[in-house]
N, C-alpha and C. Protein backbone atom coordinates (compact mmCIF):
# COMPACT_ATOMS: atom_id res chain seq x y z
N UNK A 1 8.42 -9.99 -3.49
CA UNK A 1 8.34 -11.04 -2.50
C UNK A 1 7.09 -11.85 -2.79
N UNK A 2 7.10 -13.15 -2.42
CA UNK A 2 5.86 -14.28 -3.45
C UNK A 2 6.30 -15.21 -1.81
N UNK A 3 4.66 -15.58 -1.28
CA UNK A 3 4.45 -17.04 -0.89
C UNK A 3 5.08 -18.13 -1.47
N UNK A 4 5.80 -18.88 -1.08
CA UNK A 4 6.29 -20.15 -1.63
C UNK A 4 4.65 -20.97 -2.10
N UNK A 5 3.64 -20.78 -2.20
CA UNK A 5 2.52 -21.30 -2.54
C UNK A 5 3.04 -21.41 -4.36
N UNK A 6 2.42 -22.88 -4.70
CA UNK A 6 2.93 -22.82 -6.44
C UNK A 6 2.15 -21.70 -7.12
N UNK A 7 0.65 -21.68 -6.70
CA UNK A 7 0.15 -20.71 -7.58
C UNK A 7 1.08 -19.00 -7.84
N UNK A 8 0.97 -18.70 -6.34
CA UNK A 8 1.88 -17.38 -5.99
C UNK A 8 3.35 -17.25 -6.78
N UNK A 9 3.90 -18.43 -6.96
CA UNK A 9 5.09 -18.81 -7.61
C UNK A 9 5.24 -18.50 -9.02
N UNK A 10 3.93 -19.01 -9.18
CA UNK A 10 3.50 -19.02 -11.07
C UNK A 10 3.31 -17.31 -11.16
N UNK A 11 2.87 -16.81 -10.60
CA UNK A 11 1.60 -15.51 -10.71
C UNK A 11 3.47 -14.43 -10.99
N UNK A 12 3.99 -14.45 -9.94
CA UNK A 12 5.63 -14.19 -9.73
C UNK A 12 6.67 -14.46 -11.01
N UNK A 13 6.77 -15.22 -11.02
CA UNK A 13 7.30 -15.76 -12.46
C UNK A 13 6.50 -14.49 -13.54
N UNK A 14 5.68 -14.70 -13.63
CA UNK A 14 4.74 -14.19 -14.95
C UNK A 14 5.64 -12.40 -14.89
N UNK A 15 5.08 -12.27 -13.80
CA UNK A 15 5.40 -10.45 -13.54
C UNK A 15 6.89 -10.28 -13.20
N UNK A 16 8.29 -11.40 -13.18
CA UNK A 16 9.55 -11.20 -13.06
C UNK A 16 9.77 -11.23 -14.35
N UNK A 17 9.10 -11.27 -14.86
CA UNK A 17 10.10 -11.62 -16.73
C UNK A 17 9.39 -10.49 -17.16
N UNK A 18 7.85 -9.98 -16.87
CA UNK A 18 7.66 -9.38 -17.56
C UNK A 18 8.11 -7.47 -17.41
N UNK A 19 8.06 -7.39 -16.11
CA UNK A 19 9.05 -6.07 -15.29
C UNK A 19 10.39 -6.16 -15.12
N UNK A 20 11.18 -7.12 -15.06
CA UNK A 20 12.39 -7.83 -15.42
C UNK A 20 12.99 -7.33 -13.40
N UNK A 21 12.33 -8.08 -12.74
CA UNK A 21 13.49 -7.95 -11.58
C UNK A 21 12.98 -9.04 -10.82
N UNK A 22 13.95 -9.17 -9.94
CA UNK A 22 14.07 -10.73 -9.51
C UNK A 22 12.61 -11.08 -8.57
N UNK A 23 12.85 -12.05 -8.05
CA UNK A 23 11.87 -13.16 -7.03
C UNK A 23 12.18 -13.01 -5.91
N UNK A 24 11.63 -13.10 -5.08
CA UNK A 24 12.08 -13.15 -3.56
C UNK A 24 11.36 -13.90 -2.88
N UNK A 25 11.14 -15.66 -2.30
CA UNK A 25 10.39 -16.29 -1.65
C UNK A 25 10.61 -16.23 -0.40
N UNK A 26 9.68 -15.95 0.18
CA UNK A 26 9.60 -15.59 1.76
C UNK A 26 8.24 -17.19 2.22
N UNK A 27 9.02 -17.80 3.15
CA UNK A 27 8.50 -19.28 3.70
C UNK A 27 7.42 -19.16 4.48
N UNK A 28 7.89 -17.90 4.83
CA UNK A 28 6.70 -17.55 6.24
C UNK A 28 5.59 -16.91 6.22
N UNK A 29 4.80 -16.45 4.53
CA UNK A 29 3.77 -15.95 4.29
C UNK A 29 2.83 -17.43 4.26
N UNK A 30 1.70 -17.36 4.82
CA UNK A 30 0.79 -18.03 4.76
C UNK A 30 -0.32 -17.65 4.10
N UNK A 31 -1.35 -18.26 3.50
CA UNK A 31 -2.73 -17.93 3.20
C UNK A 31 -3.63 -17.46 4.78
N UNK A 32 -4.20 -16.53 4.11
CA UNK A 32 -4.88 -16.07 5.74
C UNK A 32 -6.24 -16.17 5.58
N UNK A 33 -6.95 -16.73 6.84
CA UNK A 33 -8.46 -17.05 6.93
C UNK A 33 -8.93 -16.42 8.05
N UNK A 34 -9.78 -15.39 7.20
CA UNK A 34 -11.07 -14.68 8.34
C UNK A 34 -11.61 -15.55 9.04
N UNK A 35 -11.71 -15.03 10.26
CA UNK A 35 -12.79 -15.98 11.26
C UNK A 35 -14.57 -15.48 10.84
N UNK A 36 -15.07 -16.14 11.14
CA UNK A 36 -16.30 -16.49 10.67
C UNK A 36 -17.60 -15.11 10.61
N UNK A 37 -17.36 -14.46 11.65
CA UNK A 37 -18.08 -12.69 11.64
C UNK A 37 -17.46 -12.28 10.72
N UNK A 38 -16.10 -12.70 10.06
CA UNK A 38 -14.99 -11.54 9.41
C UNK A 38 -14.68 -10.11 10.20
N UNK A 39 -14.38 -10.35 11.48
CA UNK A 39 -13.80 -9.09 12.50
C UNK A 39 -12.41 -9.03 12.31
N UNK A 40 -12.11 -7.97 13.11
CA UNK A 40 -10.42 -8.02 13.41
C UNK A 40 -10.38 -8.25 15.16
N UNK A 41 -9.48 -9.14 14.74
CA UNK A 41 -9.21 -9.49 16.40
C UNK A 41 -7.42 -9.29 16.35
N UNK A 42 -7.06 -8.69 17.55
CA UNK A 42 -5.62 -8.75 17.77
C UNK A 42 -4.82 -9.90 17.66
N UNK A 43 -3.89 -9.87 17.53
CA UNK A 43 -3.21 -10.97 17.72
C UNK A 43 -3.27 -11.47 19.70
N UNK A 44 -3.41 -11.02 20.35
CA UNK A 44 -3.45 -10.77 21.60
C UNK A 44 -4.62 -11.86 21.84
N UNK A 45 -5.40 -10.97 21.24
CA UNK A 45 -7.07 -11.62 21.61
C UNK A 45 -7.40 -13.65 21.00
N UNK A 46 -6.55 -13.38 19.71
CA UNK A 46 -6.94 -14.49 18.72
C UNK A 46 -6.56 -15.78 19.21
């Protein structure tokens, strides 16, 4: 499973040809950004 992000796409590609099994793009992975302490906050809290 690969971020539709191009880099993630490319990185995917590389390791499907080279392990030989398919791609799977999932739309709904995002890049994720720590908040600024770098804590964990719940989803609840955030």
């Amino acid at each position: 499973m690969t971020s539709s992000y191009t880099r993630a796409l490319q990185t995917a590609a590389i390791l499907s040809r080279e392990q030989d099994f398919p791609i799977r793009v999932e739309t709904d992975l995002y890049q994720w950004v720590a908040n600024k302490n770098y804590t964990y906050e719940t989803d609840e809290r955030a």
